[in-house]
C-alpha atoms as a PDB file:
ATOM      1  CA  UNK A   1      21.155  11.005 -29.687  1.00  0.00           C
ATOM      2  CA  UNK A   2      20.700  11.377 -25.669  1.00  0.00           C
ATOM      3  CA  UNK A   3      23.337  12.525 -23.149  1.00  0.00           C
ATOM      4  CA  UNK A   4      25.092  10.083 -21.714  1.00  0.00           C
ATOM      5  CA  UNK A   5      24.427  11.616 -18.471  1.00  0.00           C
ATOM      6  CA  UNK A   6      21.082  10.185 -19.005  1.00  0.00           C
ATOM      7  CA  UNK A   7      21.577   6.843 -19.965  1.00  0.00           C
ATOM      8  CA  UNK A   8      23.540   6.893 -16.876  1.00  0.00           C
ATOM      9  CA  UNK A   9      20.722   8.329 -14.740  1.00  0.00           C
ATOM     10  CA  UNK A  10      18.896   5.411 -16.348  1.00  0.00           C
ATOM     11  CA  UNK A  11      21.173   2.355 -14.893  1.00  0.00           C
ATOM     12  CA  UNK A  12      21.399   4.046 -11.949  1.00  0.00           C
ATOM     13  CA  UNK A  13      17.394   3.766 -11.626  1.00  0.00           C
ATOM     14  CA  UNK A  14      17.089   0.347 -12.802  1.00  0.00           C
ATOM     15  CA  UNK A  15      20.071  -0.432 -10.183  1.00  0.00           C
ATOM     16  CA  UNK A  16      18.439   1.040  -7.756  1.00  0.00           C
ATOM     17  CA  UNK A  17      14.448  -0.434  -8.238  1.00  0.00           C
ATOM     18  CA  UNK A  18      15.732  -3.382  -8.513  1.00  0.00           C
ATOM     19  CA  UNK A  19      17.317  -4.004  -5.208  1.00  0.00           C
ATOM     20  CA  UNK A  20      15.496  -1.665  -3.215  1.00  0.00           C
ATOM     21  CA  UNK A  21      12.702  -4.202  -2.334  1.00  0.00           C
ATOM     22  CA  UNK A  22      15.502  -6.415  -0.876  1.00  0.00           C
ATOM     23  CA  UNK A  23      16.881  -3.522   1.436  1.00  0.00           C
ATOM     24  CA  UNK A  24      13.547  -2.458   2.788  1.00  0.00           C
ATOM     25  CA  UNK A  25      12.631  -6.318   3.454  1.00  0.00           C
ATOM     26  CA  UNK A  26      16.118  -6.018   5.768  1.00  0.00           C
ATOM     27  CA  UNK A  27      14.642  -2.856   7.064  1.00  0.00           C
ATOM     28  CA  UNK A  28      11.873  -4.187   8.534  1.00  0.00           C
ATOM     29  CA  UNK A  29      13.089  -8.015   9.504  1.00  0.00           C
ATOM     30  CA  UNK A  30      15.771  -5.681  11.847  1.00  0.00           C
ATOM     31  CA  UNK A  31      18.776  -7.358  10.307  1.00  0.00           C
ATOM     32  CA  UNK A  32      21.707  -5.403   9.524  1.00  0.00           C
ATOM     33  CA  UNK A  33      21.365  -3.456   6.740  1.00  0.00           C
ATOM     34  CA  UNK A  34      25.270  -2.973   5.441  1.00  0.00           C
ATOM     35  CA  UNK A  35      25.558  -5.260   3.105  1.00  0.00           C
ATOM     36  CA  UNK A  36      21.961  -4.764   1.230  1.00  0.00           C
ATOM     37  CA  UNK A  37      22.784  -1.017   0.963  1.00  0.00           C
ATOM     38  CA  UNK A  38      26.680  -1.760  -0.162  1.00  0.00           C
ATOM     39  CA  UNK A  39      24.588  -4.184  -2.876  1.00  0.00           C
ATOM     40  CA  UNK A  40      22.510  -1.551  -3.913  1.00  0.00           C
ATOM     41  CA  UNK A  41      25.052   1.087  -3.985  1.00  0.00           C
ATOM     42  CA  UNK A  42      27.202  -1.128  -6.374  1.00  0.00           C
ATOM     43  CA  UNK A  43      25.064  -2.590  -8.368  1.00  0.00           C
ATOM     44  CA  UNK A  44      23.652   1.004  -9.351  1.00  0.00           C
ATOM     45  CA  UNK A  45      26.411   2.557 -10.119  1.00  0.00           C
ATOM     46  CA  UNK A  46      27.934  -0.800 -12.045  1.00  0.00           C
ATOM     47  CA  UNK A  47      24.682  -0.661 -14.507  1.00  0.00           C
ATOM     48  CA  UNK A  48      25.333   3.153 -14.922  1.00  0.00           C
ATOM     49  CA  UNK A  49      28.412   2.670 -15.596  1.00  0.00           C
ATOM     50  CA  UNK A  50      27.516   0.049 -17.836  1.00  0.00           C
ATOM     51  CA  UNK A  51      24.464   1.838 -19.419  1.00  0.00           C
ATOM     52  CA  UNK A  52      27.179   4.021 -21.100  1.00  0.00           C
ATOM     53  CA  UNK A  53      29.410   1.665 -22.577  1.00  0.00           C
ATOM     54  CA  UNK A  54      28.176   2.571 -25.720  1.00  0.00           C
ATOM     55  CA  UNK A  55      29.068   6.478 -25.414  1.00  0.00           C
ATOM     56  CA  UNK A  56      32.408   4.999 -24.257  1.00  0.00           C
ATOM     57  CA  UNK A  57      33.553   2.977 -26.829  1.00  0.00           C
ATOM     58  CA  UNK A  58      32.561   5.697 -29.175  1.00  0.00           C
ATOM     59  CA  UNK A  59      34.953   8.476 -27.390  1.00  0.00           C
ATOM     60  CA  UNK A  60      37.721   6.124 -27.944  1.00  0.00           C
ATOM     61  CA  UNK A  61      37.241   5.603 -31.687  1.00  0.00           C
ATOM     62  CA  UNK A  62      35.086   2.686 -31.965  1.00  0.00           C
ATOM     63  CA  UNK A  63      33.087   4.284 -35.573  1.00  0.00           C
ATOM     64  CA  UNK A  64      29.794   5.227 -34.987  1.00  0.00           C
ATOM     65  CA  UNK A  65      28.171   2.717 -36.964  1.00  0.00           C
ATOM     66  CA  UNK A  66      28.716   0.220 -34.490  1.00  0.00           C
ATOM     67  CA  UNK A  67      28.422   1.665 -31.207  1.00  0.00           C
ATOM     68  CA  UNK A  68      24.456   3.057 -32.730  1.00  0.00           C
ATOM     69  CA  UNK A  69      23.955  -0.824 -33.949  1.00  0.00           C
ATOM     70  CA  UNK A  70      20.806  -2.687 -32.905  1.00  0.00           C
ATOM     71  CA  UNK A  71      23.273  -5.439 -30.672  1.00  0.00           C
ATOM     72  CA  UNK A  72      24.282  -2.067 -28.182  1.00  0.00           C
ATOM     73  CA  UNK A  73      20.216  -2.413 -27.098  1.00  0.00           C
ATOM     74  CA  UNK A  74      22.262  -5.384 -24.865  1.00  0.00           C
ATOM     75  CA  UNK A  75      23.293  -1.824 -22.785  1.00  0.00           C
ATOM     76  CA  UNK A  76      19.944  -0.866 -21.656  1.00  0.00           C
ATOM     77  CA  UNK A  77      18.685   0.092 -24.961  1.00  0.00           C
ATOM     78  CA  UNK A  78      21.388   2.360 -25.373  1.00  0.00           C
ATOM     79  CA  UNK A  79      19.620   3.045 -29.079  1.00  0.00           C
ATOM     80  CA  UNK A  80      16.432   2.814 -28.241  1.00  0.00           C
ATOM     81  CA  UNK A  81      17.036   5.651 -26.039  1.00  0.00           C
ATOM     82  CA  UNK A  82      18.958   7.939 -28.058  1.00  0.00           C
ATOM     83  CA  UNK A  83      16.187   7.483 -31.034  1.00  0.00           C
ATOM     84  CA  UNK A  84      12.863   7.998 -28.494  1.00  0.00           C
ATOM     85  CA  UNK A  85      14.719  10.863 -26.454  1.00  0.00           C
ATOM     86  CA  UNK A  86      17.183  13.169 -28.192  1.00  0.00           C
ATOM     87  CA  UNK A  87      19.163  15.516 -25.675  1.00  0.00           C
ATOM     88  CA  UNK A  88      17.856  14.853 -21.903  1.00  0.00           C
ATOM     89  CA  UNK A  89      21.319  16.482 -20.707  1.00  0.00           C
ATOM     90  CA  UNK A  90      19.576  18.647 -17.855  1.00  0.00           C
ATOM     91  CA  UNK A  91      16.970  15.864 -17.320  1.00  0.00           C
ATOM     92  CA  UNK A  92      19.914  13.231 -17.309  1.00  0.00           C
ATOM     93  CA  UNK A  93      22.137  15.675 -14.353  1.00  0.00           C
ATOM     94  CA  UNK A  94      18.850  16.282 -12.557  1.00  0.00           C
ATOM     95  CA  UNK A  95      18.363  12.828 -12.267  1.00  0.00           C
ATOM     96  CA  UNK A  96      21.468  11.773 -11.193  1.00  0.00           C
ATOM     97  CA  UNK A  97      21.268  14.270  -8.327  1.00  0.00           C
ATOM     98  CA  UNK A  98      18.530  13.228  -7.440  1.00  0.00           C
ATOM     99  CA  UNK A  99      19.162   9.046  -7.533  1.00  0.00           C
ATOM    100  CA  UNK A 100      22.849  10.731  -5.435  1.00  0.00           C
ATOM    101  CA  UNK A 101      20.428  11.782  -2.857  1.00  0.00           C
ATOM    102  CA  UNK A 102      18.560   9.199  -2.265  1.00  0.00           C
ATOM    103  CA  UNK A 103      21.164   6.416  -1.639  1.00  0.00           C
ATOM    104  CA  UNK A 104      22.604   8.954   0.477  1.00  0.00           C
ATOM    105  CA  UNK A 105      19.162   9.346   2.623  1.00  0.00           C
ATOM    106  CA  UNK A 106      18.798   5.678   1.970  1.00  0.00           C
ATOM    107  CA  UNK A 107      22.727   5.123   4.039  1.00  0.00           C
ATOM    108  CA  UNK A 108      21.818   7.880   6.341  1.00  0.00           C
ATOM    109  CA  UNK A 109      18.286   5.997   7.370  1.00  0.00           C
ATOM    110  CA  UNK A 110      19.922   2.680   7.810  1.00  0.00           C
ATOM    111  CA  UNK A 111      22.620   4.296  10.306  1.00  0.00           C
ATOM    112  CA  UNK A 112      19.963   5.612  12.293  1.00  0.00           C
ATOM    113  CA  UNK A 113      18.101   2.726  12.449  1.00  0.00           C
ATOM    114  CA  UNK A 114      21.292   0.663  13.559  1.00  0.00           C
ATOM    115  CA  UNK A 115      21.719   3.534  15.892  1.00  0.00           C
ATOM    116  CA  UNK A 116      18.339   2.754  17.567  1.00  0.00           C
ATOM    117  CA  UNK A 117      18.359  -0.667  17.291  1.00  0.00           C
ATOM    118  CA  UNK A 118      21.721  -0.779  19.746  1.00  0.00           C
ATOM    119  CA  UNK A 119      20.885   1.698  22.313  1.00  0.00           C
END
């Protein structure tokens, strides 16, 4: 079974490439960027969040059988994951760390640019 800290590491990646394209579109047209990064920011951390549903409902006594059932794949192959990577605690925190940095370089760009952009 993997961590859950890397099935969260997981939505927070698929969060993240999905609407990254979108913010660095808004990067370069020179609109403002707030609400593309607010997007982002949310969105990731909703699909991380949701990503480990699965390890949720099991904590709070929901029996195993159904929260390893082939229906939890709906949670971004919540299974599939545990079955194909076993463990992935260290990877899962190094990864989260790492996705925490980058939408914090990713805010701390767009202020700059904004920065620029008014003087």
């Amino acid at each position: 079974m993997a961590d859950s800290t890397l099935h969260f590491a997981l939505g927070l990646a698929v969060g993240t490439c999905a609407l990254i394209p979108s913010l660095i579109k808004k990067i370069r047209s020179e609109e403002k960027t707030s609400q593309a990064v607010n997007k982002l920011i949310i969105t990731s951390y909703g699909l991380a969040l949701f990503a480990i549903t699965p390890n949720l409902l099991r904590h709070s006594g929901i029996p195993d059988f159904f929260c390893s059932g082939w229906w939890m794949n709906l949670f971004l192959f919540h299974p599939l994951l545990d079955k194909i990577k076993p463990g992935g605690a260290l990877m899962g925190e190094l990864l989260i760390v790492l996705f925490f940095v980058m939408h914090y370089s990713i805010i701390l760009a767009c202020l700059l640019k904004a920065r620029s952009r008014s003087n």
